[in-house]
Protein backbone atom coordinates (compact mmCIF):
# COMPACT_ATOMS: atom_id res chain seq x y z
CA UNK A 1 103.02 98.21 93.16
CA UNK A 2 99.74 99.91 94.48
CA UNK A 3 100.13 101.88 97.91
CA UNK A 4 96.80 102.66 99.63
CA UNK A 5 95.62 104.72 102.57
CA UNK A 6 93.60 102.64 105.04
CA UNK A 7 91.06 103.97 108.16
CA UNK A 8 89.60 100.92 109.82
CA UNK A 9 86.73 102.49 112.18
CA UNK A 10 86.18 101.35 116.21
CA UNK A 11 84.52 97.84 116.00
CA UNK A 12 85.91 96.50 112.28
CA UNK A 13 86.58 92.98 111.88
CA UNK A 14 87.52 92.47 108.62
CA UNK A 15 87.20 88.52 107.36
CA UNK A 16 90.33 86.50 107.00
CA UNK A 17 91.27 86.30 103.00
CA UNK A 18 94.21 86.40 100.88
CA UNK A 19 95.98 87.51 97.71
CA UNK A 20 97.30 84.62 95.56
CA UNK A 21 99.94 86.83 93.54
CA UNK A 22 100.58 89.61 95.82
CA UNK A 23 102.84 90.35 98.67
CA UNK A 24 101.46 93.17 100.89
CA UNK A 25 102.69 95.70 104.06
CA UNK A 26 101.08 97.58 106.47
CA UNK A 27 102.37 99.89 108.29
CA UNK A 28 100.57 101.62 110.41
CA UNK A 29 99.97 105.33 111.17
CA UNK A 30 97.76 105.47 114.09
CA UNK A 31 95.58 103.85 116.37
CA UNK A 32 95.46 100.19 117.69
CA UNK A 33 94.48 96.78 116.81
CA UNK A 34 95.10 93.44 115.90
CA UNK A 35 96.73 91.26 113.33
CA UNK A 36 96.16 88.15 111.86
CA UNK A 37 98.78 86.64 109.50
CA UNK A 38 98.96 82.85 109.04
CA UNK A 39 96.94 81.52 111.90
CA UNK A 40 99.00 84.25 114.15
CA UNK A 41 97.01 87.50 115.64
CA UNK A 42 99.21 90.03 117.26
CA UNK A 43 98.85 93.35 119.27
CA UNK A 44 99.74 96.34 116.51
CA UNK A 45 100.47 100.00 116.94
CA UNK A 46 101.69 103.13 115.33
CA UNK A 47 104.96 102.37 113.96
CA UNK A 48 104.53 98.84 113.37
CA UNK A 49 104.91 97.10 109.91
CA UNK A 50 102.87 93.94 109.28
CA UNK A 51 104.66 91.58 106.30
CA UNK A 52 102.04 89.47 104.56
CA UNK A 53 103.02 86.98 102.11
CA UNK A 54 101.42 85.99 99.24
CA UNK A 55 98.58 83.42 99.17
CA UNK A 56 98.29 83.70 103.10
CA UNK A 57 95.63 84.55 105.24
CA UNK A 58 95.47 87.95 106.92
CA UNK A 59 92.92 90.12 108.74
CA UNK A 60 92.90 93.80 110.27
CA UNK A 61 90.88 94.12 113.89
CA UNK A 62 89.55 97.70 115.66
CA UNK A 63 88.03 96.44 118.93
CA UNK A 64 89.01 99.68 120.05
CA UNK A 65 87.13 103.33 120.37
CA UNK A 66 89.35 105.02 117.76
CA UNK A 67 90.46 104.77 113.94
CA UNK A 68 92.98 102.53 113.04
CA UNK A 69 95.10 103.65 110.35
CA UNK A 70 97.47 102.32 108.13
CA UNK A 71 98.99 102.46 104.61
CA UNK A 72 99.09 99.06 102.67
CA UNK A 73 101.75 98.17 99.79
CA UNK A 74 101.24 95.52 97.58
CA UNK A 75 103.01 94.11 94.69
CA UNK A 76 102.17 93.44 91.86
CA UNK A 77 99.28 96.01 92.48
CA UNK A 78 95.76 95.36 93.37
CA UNK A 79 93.06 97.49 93.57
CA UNK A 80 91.17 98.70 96.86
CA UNK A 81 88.04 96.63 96.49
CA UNK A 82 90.34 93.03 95.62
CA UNK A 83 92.30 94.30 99.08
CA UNK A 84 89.46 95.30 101.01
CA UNK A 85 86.07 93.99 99.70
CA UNK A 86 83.07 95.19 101.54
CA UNK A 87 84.61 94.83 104.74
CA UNK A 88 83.86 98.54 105.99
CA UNK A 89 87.35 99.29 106.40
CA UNK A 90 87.82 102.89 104.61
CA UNK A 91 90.12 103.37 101.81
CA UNK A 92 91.04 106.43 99.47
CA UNK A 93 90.00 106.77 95.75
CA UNK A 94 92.26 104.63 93.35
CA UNK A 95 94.20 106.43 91.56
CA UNK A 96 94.99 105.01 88.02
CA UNK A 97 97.35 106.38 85.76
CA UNK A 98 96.00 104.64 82.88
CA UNK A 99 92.94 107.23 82.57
């Protein structure tokens, strides 16, 4: 399982993609924006939790003026850059206990 801390700034779009092992949760913290899961985009706000499956395609919207943030679960783990690519959605260091 990997848990990461997501801020996606006003005006984000990130690109649809998916994650052909992993299973993956948002739930967000603050803010608004939009969901797309599947073909289906939906309204989110604080408190709501977003259930991906795996190998389906999802995106994360800010067409608003402030920071949408959310923490993201996935198992098995992934790491930030595999979730998020160069999307400009921030995410907190990786932490791996390995090192």
């Amino acid at each position: 399982m990997s848990v990461t801390w997501l801020e996606v700034p006003a005006g984000i779009d990130q690109e649809l993609h998916s994650h052909e092992e992993a299973e993956q949760v948002y739930i967000v913290t603050s803010g608004r924006g939009t969901m797309t899961v599947a073909g289906d985009k939906q309204e989110i706000a604080e408190g709501d939790l977003v259930l991906v499956p795996p190998a389906t395609d999802h995106s994360i919207a800010n067409g608003n003026s402030s920071d949408l943030c959310c923490v993201s679960v996935q198992s098995p783990p992934v790491t930030s850059s595999e979730v998020f690519g160069r999307s400009g959605v921030g995410v907190a260091s990786e932490y791996d206990d390995e090192e």
